[in-house]
Protein backbone atom coordinates (compact mmCIF):
# COMPACT_ATOMS: atom_id res chain seq x y z
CA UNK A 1 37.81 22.97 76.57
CA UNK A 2 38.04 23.71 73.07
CA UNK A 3 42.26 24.87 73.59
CA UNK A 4 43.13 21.29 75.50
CA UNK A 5 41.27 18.81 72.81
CA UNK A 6 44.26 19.62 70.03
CA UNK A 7 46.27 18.00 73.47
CA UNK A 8 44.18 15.56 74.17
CA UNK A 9 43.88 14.53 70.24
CA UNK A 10 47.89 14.23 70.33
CA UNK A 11 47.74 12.17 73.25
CA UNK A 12 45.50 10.03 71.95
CA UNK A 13 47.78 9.01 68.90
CA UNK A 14 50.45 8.15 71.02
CA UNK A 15 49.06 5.62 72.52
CA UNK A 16 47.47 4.32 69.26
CA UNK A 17 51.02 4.23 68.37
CA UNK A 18 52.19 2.68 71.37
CA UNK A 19 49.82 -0.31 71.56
CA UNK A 20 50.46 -0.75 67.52
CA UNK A 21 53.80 -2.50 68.56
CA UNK A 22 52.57 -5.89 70.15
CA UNK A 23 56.19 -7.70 70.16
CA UNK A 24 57.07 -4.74 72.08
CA UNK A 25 54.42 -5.02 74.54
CA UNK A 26 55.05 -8.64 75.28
CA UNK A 27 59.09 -8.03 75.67
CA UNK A 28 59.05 -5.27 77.70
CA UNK A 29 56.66 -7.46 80.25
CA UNK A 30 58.90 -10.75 79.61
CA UNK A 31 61.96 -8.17 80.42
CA UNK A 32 60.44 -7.20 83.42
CA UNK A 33 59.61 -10.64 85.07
CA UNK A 34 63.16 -11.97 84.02
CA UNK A 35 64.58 -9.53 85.96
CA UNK A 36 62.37 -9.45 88.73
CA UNK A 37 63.14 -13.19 88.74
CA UNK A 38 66.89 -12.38 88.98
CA UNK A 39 66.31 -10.27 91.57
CA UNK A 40 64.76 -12.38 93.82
CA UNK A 41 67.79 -14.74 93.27
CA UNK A 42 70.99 -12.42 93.99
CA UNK A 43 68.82 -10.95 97.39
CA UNK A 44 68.18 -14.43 98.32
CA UNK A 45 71.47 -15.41 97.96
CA UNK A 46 73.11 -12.37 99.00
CA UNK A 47 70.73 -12.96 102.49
CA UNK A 48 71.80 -16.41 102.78
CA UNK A 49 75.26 -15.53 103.56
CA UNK A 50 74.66 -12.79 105.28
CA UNK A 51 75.22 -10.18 103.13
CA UNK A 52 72.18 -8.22 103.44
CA UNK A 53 71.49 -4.88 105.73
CA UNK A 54 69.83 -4.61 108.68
CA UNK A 55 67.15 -1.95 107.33
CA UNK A 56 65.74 -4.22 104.86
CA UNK A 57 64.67 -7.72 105.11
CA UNK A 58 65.05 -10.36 102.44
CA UNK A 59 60.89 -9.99 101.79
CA UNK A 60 61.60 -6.20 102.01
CA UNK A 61 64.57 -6.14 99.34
CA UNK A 62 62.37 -8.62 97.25
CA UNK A 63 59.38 -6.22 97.30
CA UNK A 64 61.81 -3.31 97.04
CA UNK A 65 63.18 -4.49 93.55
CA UNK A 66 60.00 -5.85 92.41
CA UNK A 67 58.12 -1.91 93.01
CA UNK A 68 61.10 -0.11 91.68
CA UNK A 69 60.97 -2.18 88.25
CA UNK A 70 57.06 -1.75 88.19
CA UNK A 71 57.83 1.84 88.59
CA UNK A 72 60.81 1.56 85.21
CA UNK A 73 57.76 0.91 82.98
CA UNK A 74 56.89 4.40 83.25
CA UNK A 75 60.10 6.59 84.98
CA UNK A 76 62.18 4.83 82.14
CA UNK A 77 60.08 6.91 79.61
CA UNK A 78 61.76 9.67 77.96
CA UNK A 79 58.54 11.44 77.76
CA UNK A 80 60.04 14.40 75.62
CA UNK A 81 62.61 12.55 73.44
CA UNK A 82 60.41 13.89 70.36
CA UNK A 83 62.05 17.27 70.95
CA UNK A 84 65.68 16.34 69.63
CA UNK A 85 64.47 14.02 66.90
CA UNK A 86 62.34 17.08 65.28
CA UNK A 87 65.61 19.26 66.11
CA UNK A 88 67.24 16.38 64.15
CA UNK A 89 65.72 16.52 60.89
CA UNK A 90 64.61 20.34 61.45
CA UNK A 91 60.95 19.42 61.44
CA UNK A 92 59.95 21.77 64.85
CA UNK A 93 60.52 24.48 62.46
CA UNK A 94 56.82 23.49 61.14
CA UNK A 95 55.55 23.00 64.84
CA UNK A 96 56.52 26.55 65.13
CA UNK A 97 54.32 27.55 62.65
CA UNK A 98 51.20 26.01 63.60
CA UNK A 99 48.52 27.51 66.34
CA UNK A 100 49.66 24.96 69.21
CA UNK A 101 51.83 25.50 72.17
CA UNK A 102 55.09 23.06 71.28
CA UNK A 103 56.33 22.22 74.87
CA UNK A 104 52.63 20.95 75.27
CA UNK A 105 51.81 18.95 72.60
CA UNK A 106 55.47 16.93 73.26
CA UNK A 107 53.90 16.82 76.54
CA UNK A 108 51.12 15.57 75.28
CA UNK A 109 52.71 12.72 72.93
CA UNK A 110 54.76 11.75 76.03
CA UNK A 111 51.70 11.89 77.93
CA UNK A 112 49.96 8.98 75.64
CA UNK A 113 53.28 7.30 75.64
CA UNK A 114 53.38 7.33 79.47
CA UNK A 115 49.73 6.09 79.49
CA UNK A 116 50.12 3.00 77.65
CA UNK A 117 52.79 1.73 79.52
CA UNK A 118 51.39 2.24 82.67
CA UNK A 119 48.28 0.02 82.01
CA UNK A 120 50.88 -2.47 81.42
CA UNK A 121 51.48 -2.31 85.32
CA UNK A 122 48.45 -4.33 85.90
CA UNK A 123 49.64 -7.60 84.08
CA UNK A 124 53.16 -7.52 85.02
CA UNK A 125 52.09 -7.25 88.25
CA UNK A 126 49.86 -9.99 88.31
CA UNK A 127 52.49 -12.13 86.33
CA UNK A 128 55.61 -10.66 89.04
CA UNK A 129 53.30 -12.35 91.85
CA UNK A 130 53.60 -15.87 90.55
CA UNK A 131 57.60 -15.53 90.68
CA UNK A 132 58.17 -13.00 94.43
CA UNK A 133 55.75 -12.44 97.39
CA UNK A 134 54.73 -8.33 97.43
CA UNK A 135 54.46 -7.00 100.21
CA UNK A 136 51.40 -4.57 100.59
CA UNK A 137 51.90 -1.56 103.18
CA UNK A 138 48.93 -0.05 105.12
CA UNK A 139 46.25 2.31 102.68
CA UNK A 140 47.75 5.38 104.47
CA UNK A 141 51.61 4.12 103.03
CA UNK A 142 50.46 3.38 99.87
CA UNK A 143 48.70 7.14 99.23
CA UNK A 144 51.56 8.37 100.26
CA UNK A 145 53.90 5.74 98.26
CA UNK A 146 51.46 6.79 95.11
CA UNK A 147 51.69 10.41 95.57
CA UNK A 148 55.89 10.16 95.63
CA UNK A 149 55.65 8.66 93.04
CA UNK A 150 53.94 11.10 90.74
CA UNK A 151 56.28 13.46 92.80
CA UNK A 152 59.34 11.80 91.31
CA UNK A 153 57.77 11.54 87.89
CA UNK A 154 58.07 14.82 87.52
CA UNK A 155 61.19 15.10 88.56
CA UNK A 156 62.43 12.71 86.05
CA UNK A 157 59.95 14.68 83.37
CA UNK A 158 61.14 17.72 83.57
CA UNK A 159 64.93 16.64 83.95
CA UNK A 160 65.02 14.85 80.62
CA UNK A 161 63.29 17.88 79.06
CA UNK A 162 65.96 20.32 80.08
CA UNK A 163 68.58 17.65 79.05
CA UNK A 164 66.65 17.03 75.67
CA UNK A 165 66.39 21.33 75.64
CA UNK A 166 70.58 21.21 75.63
CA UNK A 167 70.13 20.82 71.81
CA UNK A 168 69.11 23.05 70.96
CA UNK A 169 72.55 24.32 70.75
CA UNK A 170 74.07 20.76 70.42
CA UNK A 171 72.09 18.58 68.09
CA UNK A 172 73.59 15.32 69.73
CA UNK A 173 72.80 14.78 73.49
CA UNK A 174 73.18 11.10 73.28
CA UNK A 175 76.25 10.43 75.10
CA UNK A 176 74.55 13.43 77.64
CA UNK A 177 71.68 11.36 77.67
CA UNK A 178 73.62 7.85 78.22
CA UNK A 179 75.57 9.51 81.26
CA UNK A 180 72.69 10.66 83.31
CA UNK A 181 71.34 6.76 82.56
CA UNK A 182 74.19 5.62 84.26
CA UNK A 183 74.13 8.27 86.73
CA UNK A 184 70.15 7.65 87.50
CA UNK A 185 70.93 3.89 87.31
CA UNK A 186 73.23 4.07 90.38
CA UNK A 187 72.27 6.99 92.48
CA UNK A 188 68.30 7.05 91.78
CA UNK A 189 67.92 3.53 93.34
CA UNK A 190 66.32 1.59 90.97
CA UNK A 191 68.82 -1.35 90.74
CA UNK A 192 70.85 -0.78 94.24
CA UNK A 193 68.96 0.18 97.13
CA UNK A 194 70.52 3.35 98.46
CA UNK A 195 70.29 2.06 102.14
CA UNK A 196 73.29 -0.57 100.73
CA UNK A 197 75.80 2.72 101.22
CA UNK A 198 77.66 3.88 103.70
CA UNK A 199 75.54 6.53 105.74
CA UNK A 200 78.35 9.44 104.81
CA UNK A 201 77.46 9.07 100.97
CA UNK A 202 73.87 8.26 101.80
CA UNK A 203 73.18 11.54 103.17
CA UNK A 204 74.75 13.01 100.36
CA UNK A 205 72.90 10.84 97.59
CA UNK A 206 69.39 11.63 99.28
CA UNK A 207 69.37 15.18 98.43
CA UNK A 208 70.34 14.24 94.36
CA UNK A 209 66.97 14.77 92.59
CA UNK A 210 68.41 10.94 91.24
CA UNK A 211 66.91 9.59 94.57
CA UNK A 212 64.10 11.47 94.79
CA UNK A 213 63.18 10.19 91.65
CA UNK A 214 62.93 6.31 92.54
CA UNK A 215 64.22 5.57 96.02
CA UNK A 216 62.57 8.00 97.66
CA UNK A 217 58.68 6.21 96.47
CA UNK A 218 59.85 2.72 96.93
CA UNK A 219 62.05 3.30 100.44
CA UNK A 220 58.18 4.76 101.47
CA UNK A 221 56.62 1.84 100.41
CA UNK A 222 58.55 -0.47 102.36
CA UNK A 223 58.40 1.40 105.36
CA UNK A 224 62.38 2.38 105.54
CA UNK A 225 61.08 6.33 105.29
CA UNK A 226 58.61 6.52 108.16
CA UNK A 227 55.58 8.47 108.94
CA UNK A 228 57.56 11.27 110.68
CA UNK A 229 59.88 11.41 107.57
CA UNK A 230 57.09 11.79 105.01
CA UNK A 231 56.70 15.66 104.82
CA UNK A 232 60.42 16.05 104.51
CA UNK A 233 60.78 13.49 101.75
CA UNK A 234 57.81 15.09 99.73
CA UNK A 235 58.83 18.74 99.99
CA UNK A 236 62.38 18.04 98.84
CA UNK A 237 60.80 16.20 95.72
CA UNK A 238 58.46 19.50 95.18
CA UNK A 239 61.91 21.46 95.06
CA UNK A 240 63.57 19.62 92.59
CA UNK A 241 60.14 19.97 90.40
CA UNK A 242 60.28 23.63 91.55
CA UNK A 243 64.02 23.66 90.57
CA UNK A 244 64.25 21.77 86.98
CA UNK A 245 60.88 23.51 86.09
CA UNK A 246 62.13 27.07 86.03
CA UNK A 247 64.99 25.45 84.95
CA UNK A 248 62.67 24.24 81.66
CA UNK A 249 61.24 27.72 80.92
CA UNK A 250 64.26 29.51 80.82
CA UNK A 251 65.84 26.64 78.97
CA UNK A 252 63.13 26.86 76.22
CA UNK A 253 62.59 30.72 76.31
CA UNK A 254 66.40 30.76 75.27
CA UNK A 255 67.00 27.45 73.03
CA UNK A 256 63.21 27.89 71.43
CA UNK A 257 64.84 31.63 70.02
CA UNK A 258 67.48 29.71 68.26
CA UNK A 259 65.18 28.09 65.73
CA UNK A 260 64.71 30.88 62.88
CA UNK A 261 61.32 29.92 60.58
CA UNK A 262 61.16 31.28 57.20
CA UNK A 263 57.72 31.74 55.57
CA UNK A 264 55.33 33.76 54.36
């Protein structure tokens, strides 16, 4: 117990530091409900003219858009961005130095990060339902929708720490950083629902760790990804974790031998 409190501690500060920044708070849930407001107005035009798809309804795509930006409060968090910034200014040397494991307590300031923004779920929520109608799956759907998605957050976890790892021999990873945004932005299905492509590139796009990240949750949730599809859409988000975490050890175990501390 006594190892995990210097974690816990950490954690704790970041989201001290999170809820310091008020204005933030209320722009990031104004953001939200804009856009979920926008939303509701391109699928309800889009459905008017009979431009939608047959595998979502116009309540479905609303709900679909509405869960998936619910879900951005927290899969938008860089949980390990503190790793190039102390590369940056060469303060991980120090980390180095003191009696903590360093992937851990970044972790662990993510982790507080991550924590405060997901209480802020609640309100947007209840704010979303005065603009779009959610609808709410059966109990047994929504384990499974709430499992996926923890599934995905790690995907998207320990992606951005093996991007954020790369400088270790760059320094600068932000135009890395702004590609995969771009990448995620259009292949993870946040904004477009994947079902909008043509089957060919879907079943290409499904197996991207970019879909199992977002689409895969929310396509549970509104029932596109049935009961009889579950166990296949859940083990290939466990191999991507599987996948970008070994990628993360031997990622650090290399880049972490870079860093040369002088002291005495």
């Amino acid at each position: 117990m006594t190892a995990v409190r210097p974690y816990f501690e950490f954690a704790k500060v970041a989201f001290s530091r999170e809820a310091t920044y008020r204005f933030e708070v209320f722009t990031s849930i104004g953001s939200l409900l804009v856009r979920v407001y926008l939303f509701r107005m391109v699928w309800t035009a889009l459905y008017f003219h009979n431009a939608g798809i047959r595998e979502l309804t116009l309540a479905e795509a609303i709900t679909y858009s509405t869960v998936a930006l619910l879900m951005s409060l927290v899969m938008d968090i860089d949980q390990t961005r503190l790793l190039v910034s102390k590369l940056d200014d060469g303060s991980i040397a120090m980390d180095f130095m003191k009696p903590i494991s360093v992937p851990l307590y970044f972790f662990s300031d993510g982790t507080g990060e991550v924590s405060f923004h997901a209480l802020l779920i609640v309100p947007s929520l209840i704010l979303a339902l005065f603009i779009v109608h959610i609808q709410v799956p059966d109990p047994i759907v929504l384990c499974v929708f709430f499992l996926s998605f923890f599934l995905g957050y790690l995907v998207g976890l320990l992606m951005n720490f093996c991007l954020n790892c790369i400088a270790f021999w760059t320094l600068e990873i932000q135009a890395m950083q702004l590609i995969v945004t771009w990448i995620t932005d259009l292949l993870g299905g946040e904004v477009i629902p994947l079902v909008f492509f043509p089957p060919l590139v879907q079943g290409f796009i499904y197996f991207l760790p970019f879909a199992a990240m977002y689409s895969t949750p929310v396509l549970i949730y509104v029932g596109v990804i049935g009961p009889d599809e579950y166990l296949r859409a859940l083990l290939l988000q466990a191999v991507w974790i599987v996948v970008f975490g070994i990628g993360a050890v031997l990622m650090w175990r290399f880049g972490s031998r870079r860093v040369v501390v002088q002291g005495g």
